[in-house]
N, C-alpha and C. Protein backbone atom coordinates (compact mmCIF):
# COMPACT_ATOMS: atom_id res chain seq x y z
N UNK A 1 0.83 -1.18 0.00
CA UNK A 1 0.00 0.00 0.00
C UNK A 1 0.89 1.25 0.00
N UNK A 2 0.39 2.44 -0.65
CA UNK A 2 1.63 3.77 -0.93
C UNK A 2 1.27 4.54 0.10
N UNK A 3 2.30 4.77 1.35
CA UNK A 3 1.39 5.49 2.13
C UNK A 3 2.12 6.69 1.90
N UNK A 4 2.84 7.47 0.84
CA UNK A 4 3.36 8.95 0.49
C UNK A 4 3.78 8.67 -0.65
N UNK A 5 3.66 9.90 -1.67
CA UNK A 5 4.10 10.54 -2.41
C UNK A 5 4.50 12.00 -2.44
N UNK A 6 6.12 12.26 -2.94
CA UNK A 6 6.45 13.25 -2.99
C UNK A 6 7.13 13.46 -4.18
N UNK A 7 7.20 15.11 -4.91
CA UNK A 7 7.88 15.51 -5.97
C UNK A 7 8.63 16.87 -5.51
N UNK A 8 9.94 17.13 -5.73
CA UNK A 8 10.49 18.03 -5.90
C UNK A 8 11.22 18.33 -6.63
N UNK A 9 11.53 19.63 -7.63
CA UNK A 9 12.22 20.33 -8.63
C UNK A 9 13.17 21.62 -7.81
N UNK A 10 14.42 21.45 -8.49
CA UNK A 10 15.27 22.62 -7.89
C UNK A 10 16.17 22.62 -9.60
N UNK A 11 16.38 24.30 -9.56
CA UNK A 11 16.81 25.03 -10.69
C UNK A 11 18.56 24.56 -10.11
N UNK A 12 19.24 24.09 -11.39
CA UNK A 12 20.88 23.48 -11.24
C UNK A 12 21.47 25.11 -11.00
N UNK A 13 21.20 25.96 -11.35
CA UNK A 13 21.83 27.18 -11.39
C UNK A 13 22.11 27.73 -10.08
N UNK A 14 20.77 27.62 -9.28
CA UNK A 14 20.68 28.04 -7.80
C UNK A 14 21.84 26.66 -7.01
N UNK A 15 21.73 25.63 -7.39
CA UNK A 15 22.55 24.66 -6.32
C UNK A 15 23.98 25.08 -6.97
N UNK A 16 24.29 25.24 -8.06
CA UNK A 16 25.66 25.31 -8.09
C UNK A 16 25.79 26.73 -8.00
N UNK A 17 25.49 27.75 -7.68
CA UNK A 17 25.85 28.85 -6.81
C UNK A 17 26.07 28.72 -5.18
N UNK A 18 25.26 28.04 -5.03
CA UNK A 18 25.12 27.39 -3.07
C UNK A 18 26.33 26.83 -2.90
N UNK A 19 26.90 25.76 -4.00
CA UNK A 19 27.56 25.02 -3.79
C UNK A 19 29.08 26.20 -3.98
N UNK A 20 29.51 27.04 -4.89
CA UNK A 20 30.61 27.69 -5.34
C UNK A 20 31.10 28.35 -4.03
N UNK A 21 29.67 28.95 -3.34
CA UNK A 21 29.56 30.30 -2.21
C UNK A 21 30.35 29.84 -0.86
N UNK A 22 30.15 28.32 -0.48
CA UNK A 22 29.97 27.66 1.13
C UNK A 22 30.13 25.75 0.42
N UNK A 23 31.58 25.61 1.18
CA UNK A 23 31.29 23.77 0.59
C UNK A 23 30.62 23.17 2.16
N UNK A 24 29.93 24.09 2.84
CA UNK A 24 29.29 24.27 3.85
C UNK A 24 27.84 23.38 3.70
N UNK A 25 27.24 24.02 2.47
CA UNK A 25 26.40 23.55 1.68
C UNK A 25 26.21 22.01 1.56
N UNK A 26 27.12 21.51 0.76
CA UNK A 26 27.38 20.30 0.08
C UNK A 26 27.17 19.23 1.34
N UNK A 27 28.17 19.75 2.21
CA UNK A 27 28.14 19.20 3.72
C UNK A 27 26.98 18.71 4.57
N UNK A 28 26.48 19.55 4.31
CA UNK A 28 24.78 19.63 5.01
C UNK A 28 23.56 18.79 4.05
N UNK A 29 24.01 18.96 3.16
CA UNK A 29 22.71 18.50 2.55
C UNK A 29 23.47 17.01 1.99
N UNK A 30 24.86 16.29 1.75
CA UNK A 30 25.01 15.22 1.54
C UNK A 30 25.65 14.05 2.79
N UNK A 31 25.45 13.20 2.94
CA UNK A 31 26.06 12.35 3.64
C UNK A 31 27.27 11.90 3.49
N UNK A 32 28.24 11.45 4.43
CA UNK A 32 29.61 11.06 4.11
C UNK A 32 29.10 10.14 2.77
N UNK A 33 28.89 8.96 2.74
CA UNK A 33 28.83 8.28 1.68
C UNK A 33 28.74 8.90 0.57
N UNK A 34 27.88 9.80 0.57
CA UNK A 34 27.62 10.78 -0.72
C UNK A 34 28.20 11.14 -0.88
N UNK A 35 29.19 12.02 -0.24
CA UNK A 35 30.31 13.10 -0.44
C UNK A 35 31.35 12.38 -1.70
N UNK A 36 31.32 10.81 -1.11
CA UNK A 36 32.34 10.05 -1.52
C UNK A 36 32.16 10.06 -3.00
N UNK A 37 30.85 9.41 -3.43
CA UNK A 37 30.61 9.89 -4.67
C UNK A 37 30.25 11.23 -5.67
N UNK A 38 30.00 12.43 -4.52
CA UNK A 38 30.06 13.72 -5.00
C UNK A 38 31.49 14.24 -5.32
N UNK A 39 32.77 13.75 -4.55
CA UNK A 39 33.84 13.85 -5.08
C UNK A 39 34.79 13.17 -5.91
N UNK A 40 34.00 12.61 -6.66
CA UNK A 40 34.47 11.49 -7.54
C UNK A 40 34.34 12.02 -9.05
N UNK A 41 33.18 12.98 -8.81
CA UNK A 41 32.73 13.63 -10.02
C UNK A 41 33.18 15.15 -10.18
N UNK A 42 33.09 15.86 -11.56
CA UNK A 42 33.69 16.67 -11.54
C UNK A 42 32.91 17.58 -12.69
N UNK A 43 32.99 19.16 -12.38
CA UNK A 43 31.80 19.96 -13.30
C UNK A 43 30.65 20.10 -13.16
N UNK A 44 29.85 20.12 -14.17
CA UNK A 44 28.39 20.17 -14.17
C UNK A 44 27.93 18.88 -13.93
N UNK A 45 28.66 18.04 -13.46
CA UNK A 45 27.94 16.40 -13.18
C UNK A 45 27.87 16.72 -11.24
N UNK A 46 28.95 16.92 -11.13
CA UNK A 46 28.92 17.77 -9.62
C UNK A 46 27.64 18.15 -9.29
N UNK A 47 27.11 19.01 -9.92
CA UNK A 47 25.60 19.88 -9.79
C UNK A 47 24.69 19.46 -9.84
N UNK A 48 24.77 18.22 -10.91
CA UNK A 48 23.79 18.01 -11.31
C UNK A 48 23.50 16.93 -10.27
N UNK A 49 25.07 15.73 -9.56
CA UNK A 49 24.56 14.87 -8.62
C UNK A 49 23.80 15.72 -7.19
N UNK A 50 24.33 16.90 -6.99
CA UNK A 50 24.35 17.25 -5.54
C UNK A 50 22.38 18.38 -6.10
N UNK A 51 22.16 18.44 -6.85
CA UNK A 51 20.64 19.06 -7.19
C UNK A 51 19.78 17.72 -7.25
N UNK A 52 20.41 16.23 -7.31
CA UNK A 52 19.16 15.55 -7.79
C UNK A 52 18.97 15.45 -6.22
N UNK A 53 20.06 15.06 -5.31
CA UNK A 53 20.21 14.48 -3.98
C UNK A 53 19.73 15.08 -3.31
N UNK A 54 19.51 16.69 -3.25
CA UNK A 54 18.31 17.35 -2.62
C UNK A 54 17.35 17.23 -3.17
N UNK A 55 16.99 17.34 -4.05
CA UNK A 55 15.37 17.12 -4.92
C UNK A 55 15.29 15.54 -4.05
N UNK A 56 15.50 14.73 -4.04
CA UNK A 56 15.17 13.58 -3.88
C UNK A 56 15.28 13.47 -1.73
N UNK A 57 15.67 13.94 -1.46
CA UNK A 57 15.77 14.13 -0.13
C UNK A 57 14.28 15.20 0.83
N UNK A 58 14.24 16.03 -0.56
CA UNK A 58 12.71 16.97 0.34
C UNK A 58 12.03 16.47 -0.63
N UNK A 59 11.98 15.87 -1.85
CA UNK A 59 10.78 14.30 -1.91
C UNK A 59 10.49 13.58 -1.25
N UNK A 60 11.52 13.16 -0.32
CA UNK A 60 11.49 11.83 0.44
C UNK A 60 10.98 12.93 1.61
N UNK A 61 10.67 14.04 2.20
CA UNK A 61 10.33 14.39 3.34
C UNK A 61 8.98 14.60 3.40
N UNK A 62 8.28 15.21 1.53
CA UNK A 62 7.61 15.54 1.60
C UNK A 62 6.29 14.31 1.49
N UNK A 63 6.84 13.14 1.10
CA UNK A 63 6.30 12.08 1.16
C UNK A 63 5.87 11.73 2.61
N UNK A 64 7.02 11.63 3.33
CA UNK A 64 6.99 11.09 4.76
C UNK A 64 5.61 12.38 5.31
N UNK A 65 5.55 13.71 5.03
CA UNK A 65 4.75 14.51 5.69
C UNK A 65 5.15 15.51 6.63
N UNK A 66 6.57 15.20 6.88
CA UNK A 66 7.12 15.95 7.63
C UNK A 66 7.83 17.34 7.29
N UNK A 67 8.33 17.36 6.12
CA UNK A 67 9.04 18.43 5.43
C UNK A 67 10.88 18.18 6.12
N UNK A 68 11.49 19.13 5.41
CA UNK A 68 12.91 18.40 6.24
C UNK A 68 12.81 19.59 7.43
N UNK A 69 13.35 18.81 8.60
CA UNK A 69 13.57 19.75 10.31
C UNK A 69 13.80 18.62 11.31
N UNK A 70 13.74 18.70 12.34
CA UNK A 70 13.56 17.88 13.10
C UNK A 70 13.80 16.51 13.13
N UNK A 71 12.47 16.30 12.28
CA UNK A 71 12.23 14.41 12.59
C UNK A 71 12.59 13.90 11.28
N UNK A 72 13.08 14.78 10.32
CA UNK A 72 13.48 14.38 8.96
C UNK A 72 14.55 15.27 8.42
N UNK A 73 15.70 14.81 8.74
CA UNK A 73 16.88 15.73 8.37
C UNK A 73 17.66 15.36 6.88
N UNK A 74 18.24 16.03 6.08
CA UNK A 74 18.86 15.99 5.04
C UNK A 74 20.33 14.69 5.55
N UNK A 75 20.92 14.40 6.75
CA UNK A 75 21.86 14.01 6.56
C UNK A 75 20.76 12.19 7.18
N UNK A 76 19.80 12.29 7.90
CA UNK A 76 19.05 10.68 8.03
C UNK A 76 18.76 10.36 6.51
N UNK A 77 18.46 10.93 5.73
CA UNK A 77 17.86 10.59 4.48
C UNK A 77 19.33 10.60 3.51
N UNK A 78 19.48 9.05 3.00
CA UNK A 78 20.64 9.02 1.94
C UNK A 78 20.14 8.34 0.56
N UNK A 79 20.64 8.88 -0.54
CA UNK A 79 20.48 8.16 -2.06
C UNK A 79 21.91 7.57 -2.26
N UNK A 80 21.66 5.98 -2.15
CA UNK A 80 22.91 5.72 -3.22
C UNK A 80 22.73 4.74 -4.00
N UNK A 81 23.71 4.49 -5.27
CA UNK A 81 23.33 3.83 -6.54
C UNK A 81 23.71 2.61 -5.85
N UNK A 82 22.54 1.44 -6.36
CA UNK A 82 22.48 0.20 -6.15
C UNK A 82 22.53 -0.56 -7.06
N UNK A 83 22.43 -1.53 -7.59
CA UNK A 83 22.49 -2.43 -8.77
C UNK A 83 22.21 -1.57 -9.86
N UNK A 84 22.84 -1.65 -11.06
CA UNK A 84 22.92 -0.91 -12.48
C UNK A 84 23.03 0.76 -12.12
N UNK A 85 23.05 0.86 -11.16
CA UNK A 85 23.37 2.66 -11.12
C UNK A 85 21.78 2.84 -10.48
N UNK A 86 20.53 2.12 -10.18
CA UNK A 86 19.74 2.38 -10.01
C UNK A 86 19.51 3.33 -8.32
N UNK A 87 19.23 4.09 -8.14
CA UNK A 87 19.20 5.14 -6.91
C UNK A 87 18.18 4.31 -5.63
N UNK A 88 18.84 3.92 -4.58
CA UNK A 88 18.67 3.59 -3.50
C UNK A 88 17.81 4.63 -2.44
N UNK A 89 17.11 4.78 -1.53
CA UNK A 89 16.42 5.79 -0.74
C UNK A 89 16.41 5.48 0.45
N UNK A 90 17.19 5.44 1.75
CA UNK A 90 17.42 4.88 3.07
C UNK A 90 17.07 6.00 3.99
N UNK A 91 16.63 6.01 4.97
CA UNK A 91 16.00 6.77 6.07
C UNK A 91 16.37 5.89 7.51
N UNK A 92 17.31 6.81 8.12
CA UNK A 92 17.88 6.11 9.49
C UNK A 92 18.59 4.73 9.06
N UNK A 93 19.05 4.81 7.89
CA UNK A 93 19.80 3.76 7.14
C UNK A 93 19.01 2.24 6.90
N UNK A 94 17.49 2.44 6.95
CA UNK A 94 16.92 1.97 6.45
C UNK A 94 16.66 1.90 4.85
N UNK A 95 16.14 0.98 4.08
CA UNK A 95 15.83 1.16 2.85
C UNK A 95 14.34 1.30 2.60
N UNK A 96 14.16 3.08 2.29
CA UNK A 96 12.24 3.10 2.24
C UNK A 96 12.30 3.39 1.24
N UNK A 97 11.00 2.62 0.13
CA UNK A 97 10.25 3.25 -0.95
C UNK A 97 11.22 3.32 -2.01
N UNK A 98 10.47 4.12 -3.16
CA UNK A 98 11.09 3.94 -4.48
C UNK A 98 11.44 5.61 -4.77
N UNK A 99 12.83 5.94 -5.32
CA UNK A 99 12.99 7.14 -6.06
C UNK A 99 13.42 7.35 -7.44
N UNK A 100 13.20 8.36 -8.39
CA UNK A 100 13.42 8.61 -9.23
C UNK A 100 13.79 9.95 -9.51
N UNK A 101 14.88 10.31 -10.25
CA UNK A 101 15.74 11.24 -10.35
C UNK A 101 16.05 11.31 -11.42
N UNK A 102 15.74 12.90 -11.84
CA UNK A 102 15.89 12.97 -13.55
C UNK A 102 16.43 14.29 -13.52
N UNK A 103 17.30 15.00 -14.76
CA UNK A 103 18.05 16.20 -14.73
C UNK A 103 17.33 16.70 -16.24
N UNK A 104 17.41 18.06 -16.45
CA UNK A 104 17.46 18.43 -17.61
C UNK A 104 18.70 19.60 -17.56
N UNK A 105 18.34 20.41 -19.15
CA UNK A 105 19.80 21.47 -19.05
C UNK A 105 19.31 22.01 -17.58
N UNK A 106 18.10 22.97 -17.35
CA UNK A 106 18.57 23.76 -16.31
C UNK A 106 17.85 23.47 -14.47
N UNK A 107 17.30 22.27 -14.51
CA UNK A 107 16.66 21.52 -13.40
C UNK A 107 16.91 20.13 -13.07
N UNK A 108 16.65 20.09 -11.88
CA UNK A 108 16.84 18.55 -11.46
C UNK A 108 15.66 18.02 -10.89
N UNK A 109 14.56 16.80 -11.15
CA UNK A 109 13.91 16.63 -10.28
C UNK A 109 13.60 15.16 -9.75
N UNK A 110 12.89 15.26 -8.66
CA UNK A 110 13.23 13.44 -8.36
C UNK A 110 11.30 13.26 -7.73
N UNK A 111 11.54 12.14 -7.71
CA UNK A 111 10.21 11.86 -6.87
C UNK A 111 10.07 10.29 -6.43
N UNK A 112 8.80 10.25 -5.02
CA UNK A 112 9.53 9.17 -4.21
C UNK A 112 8.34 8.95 -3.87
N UNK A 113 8.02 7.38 -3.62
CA UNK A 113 6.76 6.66 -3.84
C UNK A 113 7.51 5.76 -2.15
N UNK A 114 6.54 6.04 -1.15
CA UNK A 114 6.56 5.34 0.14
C UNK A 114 5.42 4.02 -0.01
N UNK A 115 5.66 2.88 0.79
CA UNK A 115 5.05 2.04 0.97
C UNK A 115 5.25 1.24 1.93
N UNK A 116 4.21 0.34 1.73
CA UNK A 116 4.16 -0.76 3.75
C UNK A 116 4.70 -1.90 3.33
């Protein structure tokens, strides 16, 4: 049974300004693991991983109902590629629900299907 759905879109332009300004940024909104693969990459792939990983992180909050704060923080919530590159969605390093993550030239957006 789906008990959330969430969609979020963020403009690549705004994250890779966030990201240029404060690697403060990057910090906060990715998990060590992530980092690992955020520094692996290089350029506009940079942007484009660290814009889907928030899009897909206040998907995954807005699904849950909570929004991110408190009881749903950017660093409990992790994406990582699992079999064929396919994007993983863990919460308290659990594995919840299904995500999807898509880029164009100037947006990133993801969306995340919860279930029992």
């Amino acid at each position: 049974m789906i008990t959330g759905i969430g969609l979020d879109m963020i403009e690549l332009d705004r994250i890779r300004r966030l990201d240029e300004r404060s690697p403060k940024f990057r910090t906060r909104v990715l998990t060590p693991a992530e980092l690992v693969d955020y520094n692996g990459l290089a350029g506009r792939r940079r942007t484009e991983f660290l814009a889907g990983r928030f899009a897909a992180k206040e998907a995954f909050a807005k699904a849950m109902g909570t929004g991110i704060g408190v009881h749903c923080s950017f660093q409990s919530i992790q994406v990582l590629r699992g079999e064929n590159g396919r994007p993983r969605i863990y919460f308290n390093e659990q594995e919840r629900g299904f995500v999807s993550i898509t880029h164009t030239k100037g947006f990133a957006a993801a969306q995340v299907v919860l279930e029992t």
